[in-house]
PDB file of N, CA and C in Angstrom:
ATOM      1  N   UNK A   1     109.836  21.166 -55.211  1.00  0.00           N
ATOM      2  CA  UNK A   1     108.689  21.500 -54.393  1.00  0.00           C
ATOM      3  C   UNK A   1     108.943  21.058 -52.952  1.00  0.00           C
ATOM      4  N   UNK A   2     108.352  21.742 -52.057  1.00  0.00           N
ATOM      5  CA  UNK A   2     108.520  21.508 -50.498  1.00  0.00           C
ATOM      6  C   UNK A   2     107.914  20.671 -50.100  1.00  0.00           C
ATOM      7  N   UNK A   3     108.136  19.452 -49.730  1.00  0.00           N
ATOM      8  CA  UNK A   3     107.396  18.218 -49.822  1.00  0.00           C
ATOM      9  C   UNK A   3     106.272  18.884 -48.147  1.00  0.00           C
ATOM     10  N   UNK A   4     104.949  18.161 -48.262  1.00  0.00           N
ATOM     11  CA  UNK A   4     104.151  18.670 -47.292  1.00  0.00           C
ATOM     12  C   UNK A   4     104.360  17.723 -45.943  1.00  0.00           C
ATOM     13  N   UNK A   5     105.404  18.146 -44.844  1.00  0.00           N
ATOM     14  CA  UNK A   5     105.255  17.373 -43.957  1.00  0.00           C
ATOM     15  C   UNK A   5     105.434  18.595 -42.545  1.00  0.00           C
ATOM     16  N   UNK A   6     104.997  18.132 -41.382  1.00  0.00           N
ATOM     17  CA  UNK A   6     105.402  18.762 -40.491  1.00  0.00           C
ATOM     18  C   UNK A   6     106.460  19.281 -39.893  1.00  0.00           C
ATOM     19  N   UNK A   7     107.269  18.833 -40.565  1.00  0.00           N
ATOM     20  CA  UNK A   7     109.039  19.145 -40.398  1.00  0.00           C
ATOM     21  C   UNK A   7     108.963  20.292 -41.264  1.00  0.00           C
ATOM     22  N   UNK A   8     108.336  20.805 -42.575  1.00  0.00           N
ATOM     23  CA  UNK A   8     108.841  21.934 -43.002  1.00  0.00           C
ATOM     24  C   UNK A   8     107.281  22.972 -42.641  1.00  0.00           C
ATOM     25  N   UNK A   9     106.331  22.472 -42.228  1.00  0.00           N
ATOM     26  CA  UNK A   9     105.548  23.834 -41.529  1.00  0.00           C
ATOM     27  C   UNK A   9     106.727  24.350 -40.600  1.00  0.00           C
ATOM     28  N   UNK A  10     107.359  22.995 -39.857  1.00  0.00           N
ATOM     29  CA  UNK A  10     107.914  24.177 -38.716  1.00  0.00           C
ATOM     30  C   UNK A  10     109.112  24.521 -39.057  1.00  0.00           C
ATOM     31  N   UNK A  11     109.700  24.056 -40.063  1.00  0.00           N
ATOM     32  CA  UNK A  11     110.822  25.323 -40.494  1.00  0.00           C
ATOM     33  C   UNK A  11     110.151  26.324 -41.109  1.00  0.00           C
ATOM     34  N   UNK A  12     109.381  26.382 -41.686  1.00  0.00           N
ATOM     35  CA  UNK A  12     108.691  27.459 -42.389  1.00  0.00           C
ATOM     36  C   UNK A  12     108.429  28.628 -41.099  1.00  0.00           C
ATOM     37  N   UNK A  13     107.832  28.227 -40.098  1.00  0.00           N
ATOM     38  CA  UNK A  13     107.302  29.026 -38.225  1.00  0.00           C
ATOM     39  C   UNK A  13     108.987  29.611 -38.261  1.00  0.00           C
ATOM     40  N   UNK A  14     109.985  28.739 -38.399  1.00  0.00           N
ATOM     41  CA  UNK A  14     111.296  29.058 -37.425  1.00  0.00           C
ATOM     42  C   UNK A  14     111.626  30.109 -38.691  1.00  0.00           C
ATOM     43  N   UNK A  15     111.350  30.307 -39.855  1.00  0.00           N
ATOM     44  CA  UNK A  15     111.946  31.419 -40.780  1.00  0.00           C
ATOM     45  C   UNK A  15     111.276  32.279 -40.427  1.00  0.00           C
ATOM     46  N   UNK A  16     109.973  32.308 -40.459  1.00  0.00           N
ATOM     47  CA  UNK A  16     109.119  33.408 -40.047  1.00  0.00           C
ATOM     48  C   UNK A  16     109.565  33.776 -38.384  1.00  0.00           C
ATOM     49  N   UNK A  17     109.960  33.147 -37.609  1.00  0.00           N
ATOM     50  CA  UNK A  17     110.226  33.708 -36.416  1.00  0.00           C
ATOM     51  C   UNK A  17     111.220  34.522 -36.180  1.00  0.00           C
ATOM     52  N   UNK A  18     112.219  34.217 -36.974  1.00  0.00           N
ATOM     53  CA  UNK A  18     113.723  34.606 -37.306  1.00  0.00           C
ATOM     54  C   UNK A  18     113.405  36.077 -37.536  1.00  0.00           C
ATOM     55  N   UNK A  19     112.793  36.150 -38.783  1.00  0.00           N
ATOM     56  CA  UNK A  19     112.412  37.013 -39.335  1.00  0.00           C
ATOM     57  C   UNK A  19     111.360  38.623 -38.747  1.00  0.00           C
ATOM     58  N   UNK A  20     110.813  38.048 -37.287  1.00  0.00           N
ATOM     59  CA  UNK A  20     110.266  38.831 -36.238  1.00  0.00           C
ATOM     60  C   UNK A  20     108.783  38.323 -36.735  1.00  0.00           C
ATOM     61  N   UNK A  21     108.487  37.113 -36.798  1.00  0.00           N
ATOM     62  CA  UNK A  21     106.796  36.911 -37.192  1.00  0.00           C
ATOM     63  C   UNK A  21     106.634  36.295 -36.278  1.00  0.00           C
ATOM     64  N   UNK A  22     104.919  36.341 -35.202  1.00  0.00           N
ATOM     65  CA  UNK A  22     104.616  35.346 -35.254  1.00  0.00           C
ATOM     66  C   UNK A  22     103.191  34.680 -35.347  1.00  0.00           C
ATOM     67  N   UNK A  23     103.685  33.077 -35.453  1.00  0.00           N
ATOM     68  CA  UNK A  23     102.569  32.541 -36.302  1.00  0.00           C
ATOM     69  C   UNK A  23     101.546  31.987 -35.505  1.00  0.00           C
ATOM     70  N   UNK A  24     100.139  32.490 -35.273  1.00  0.00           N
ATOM     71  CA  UNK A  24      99.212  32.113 -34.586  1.00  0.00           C
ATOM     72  C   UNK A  24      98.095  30.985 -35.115  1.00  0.00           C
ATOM     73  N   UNK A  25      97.157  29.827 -34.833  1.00  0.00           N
ATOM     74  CA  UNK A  25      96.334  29.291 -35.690  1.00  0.00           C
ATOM     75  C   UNK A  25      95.087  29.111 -34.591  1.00  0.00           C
ATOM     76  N   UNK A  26      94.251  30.029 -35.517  1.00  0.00           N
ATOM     77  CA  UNK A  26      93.159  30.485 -35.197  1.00  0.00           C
ATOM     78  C   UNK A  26      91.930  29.900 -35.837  1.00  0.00           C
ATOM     79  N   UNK A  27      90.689  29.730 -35.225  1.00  0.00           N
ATOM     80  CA  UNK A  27      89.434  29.434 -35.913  1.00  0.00           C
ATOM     81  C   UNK A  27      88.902  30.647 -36.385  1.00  0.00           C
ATOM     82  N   UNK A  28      87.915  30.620 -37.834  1.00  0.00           N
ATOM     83  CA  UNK A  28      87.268  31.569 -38.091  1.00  0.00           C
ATOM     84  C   UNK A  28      87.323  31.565 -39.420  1.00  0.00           C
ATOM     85  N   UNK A  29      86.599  32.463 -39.902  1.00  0.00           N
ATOM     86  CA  UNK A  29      86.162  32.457 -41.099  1.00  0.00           C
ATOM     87  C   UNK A  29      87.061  32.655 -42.235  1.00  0.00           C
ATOM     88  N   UNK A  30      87.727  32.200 -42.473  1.00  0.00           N
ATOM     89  CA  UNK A  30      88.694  32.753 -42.845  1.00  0.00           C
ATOM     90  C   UNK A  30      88.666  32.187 -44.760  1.00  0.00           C
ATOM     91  N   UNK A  31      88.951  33.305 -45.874  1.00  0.00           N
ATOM     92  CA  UNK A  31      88.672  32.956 -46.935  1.00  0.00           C
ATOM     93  C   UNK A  31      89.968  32.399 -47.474  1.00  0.00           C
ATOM     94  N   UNK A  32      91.507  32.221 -47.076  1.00  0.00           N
ATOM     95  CA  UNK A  32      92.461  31.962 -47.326  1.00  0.00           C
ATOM     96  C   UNK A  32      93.514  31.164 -46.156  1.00  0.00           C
ATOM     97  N   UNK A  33      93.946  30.429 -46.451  1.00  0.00           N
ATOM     98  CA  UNK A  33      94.981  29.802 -44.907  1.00  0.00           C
ATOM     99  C   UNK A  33      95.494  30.864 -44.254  1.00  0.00           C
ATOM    100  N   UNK A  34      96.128  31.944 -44.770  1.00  0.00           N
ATOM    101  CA  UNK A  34      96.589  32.990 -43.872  1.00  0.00           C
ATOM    102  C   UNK A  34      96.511  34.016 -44.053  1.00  0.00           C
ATOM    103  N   UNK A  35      96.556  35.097 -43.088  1.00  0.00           N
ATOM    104  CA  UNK A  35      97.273  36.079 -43.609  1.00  0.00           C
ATOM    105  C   UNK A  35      98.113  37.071 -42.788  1.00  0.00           C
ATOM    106  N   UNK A  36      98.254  38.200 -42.774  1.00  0.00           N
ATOM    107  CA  UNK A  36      99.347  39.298 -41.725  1.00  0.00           C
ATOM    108  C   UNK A  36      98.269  39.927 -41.099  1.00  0.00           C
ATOM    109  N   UNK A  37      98.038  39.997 -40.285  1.00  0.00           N
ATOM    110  CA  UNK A  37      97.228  40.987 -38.972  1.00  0.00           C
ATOM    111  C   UNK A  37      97.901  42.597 -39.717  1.00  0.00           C
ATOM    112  N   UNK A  38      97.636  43.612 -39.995  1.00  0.00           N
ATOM    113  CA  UNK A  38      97.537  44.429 -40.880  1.00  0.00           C
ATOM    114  C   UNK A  38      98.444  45.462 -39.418  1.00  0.00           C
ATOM    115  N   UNK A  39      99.375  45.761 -40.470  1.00  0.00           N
ATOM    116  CA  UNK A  39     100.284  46.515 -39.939  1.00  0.00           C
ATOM    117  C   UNK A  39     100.915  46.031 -38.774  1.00  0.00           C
ATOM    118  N   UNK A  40     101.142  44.809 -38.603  1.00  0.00           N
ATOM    119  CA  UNK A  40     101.619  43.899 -37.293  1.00  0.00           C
ATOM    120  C   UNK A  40     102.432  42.926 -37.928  1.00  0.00           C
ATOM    121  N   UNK A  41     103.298  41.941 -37.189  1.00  0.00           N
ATOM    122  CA  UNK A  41     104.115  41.395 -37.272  1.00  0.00           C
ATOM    123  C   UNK A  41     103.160  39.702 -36.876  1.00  0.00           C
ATOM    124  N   UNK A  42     102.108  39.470 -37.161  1.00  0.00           N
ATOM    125  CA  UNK A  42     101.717  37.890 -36.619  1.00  0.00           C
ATOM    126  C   UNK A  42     100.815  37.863 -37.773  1.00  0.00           C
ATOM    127  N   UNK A  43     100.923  36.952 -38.136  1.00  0.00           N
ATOM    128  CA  UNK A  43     100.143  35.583 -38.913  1.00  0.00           C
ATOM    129  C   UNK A  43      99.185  34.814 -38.521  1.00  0.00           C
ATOM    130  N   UNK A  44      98.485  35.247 -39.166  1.00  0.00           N
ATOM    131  CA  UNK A  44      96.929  33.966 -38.089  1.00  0.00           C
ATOM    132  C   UNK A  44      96.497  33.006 -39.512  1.00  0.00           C
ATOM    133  N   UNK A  45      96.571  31.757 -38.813  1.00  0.00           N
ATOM    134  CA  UNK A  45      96.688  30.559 -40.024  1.00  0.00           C
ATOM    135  C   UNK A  45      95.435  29.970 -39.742  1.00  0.00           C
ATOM    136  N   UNK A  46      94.449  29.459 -40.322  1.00  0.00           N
ATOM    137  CA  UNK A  46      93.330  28.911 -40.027  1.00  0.00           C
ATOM    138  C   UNK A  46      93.348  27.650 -39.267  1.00  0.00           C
ATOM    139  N   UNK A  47      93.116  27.131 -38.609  1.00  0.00           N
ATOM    140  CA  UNK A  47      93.741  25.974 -37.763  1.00  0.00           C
ATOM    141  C   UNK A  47      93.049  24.567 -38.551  1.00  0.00           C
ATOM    142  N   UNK A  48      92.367  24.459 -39.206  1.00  0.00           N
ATOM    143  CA  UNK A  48      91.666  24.229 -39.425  1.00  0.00           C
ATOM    144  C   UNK A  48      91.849  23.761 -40.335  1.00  0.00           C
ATOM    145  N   UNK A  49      92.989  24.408 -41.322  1.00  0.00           N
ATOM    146  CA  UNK A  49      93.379  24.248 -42.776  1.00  0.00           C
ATOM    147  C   UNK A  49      94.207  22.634 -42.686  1.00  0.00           C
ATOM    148  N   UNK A  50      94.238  22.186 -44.205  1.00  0.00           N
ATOM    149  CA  UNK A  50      94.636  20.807 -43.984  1.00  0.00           C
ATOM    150  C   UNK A  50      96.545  21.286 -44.131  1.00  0.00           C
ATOM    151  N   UNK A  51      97.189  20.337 -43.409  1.00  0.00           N
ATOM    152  CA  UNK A  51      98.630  20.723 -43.578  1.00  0.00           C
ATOM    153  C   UNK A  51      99.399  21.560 -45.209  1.00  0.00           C
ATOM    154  N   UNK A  52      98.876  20.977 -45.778  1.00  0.00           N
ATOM    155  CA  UNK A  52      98.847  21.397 -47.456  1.00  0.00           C
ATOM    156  C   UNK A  52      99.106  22.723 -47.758  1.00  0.00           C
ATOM    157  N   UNK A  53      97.536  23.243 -47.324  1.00  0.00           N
ATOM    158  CA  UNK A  53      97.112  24.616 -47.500  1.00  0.00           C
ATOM    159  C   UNK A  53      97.925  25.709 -46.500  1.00  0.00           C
ATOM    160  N   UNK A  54      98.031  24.925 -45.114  1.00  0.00           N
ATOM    161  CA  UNK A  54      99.152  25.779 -44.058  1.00  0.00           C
ATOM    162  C   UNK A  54     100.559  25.658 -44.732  1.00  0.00           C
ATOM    163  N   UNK A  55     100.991  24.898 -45.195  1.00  0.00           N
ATOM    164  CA  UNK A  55     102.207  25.470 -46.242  1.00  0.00           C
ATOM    165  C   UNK A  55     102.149  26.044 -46.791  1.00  0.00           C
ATOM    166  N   UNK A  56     101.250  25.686 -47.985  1.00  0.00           N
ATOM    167  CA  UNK A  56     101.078  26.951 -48.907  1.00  0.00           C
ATOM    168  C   UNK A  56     101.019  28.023 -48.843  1.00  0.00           C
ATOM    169  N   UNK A  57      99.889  28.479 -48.107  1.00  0.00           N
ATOM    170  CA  UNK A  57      99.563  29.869 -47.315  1.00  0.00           C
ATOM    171  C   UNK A  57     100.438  30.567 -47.090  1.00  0.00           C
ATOM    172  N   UNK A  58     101.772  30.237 -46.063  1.00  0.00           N
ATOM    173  CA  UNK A  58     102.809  30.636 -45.689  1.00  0.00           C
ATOM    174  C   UNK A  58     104.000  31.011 -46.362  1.00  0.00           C
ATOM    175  N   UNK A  59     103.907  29.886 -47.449  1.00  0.00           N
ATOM    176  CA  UNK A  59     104.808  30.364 -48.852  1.00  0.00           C
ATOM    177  C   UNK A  59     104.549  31.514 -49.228  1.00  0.00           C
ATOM    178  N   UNK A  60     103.496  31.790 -49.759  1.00  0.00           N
ATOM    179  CA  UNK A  60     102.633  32.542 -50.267  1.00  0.00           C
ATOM    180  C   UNK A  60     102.610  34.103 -49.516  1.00  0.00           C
ATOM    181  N   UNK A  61     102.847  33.872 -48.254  1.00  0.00           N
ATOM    182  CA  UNK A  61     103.103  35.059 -47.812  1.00  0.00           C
ATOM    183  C   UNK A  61     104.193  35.528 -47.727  1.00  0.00           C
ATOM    184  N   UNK A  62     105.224  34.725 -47.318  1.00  0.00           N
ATOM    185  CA  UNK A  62     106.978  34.882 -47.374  1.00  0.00           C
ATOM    186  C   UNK A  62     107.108  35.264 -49.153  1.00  0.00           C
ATOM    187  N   UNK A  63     106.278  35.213 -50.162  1.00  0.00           N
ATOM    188  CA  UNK A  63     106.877  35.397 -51.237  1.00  0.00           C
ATOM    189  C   UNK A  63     106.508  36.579 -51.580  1.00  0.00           C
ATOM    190  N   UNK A  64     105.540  37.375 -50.637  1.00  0.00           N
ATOM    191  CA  UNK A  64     105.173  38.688 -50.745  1.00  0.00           C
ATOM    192  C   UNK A  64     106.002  39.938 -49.822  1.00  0.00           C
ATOM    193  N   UNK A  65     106.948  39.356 -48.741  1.00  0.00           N
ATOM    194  CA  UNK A  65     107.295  40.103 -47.916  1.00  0.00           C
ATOM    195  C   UNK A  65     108.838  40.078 -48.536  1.00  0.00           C
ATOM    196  N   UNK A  66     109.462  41.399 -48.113  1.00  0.00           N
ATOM    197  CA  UNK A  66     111.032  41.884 -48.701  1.00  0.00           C
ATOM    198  C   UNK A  66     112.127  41.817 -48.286  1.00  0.00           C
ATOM    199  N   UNK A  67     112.666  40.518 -48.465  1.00  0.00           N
ATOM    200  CA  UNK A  67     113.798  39.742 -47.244  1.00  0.00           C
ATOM    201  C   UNK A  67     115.084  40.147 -47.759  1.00  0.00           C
ATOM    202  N   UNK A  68     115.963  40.617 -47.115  1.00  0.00           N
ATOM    203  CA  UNK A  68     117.547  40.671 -47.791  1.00  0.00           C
ATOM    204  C   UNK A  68     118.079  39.864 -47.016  1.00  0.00           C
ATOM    205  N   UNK A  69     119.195  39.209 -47.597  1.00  0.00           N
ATOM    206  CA  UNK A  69     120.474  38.534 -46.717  1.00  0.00           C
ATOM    207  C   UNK A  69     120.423  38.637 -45.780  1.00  0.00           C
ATOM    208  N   UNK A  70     120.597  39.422 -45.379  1.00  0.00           N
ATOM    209  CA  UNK A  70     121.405  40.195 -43.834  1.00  0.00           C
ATOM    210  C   UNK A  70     120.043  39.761 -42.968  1.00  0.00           C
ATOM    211  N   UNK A  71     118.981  39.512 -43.164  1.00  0.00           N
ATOM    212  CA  UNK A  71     117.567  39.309 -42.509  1.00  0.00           C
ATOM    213  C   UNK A  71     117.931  38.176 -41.772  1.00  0.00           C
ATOM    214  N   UNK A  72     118.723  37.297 -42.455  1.00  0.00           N
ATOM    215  CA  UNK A  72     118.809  35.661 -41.826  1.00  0.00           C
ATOM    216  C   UNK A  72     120.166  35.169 -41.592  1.00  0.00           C
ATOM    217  N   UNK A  73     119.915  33.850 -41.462  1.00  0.00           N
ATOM    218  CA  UNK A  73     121.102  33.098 -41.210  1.00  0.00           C
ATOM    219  C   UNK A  73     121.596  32.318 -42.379  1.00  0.00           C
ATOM    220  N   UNK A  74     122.599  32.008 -42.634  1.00  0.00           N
ATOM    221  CA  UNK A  74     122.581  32.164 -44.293  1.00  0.00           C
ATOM    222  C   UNK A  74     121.916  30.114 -44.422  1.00  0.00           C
ATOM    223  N   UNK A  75     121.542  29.705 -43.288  1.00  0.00           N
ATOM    224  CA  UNK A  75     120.881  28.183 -43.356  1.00  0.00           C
ATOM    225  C   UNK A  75     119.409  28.879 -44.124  1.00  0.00           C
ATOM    226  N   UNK A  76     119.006  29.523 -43.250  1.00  0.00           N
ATOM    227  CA  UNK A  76     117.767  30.368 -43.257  1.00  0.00           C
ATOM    228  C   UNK A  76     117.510  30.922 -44.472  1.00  0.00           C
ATOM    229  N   UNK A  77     118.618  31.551 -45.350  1.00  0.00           N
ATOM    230  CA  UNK A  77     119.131  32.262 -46.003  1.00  0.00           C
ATOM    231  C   UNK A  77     117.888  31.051 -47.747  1.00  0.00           C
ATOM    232  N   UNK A  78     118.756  30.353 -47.461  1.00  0.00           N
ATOM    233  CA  UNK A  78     119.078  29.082 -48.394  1.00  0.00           C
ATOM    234  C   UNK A  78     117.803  28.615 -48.551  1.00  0.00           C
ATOM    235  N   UNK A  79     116.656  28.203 -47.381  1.00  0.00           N
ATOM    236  CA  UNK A  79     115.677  27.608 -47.280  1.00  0.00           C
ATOM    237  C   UNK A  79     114.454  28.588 -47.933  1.00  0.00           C
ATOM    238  N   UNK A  80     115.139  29.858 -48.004  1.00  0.00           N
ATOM    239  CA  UNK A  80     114.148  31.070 -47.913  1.00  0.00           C
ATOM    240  C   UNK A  80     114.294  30.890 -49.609  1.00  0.00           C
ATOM    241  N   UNK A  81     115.339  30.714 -50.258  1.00  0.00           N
ATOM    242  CA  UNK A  81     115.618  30.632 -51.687  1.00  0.00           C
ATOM    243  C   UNK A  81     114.914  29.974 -52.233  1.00  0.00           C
ATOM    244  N   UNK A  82     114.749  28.616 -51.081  1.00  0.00           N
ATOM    245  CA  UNK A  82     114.102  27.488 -51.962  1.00  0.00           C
ATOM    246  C   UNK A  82     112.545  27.614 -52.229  1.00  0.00           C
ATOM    247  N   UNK A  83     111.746  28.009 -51.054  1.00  0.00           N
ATOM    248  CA  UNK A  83     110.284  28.764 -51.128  1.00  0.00           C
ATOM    249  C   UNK A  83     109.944  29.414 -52.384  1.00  0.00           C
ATOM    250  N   UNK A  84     111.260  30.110 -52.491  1.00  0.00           N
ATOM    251  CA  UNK A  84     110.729  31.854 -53.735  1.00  0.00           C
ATOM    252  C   UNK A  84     110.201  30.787 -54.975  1.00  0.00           C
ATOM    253  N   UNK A  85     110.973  29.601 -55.211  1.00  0.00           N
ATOM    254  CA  UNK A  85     111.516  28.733 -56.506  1.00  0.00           C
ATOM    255  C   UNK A  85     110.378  28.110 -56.689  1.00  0.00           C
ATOM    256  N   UNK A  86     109.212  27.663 -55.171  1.00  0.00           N
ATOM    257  CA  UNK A  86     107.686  27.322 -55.556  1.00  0.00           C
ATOM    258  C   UNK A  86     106.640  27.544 -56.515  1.00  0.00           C
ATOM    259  N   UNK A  87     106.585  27.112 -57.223  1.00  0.00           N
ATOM    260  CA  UNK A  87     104.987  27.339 -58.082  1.00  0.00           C
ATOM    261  C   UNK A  87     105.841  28.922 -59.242  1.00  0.00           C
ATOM    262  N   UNK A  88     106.685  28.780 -59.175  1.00  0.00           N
ATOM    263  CA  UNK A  88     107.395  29.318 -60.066  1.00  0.00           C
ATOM    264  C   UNK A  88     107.279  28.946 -61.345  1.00  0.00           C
TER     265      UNK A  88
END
């Protein structure tokens, strides 16, 4: 499991950035920590959410989107492996 610290929100930001995302944290009503701005490339994270849930969230979305190899850097590559392996 991805231990919850601020060192891996922001590797989690730097995969998603890699990847052409980016990650915004916004107030508002929001019924889930995140999600994709619909048909766009940014992420709006509840700001609000406790560090926990902003991981999660983000997992959660990287485990829905369709990454091949060639998407990353194979560091990137590796870290992205380890996410999928969450709550598995």
């Amino acid at each position: 499991m991805v231990s919850i610290t601020q060192y891996n929100l922001d590797k989690i930001e730097d995969l998603l950035a890699e990847l052409g995302y980016k990650v915004r944290y916004e107030k508002g009503n929001f019924k889930t920590g995140a999600c994709v701005i619909q048909n766009s490339k940014v992420i709006v994270v509840n700001k609000f959410s406790n560090l926990e849930i902003k991981i999660n969230s983000l997992i959660q979305l990287i485990k829905d989107f369709e990454i091949n190899k060639e998407d990353l850097e194979e560091k990137q590559w590796v870290f992205y492996k380890s996410l999928l392996k969450e709550n598995n």
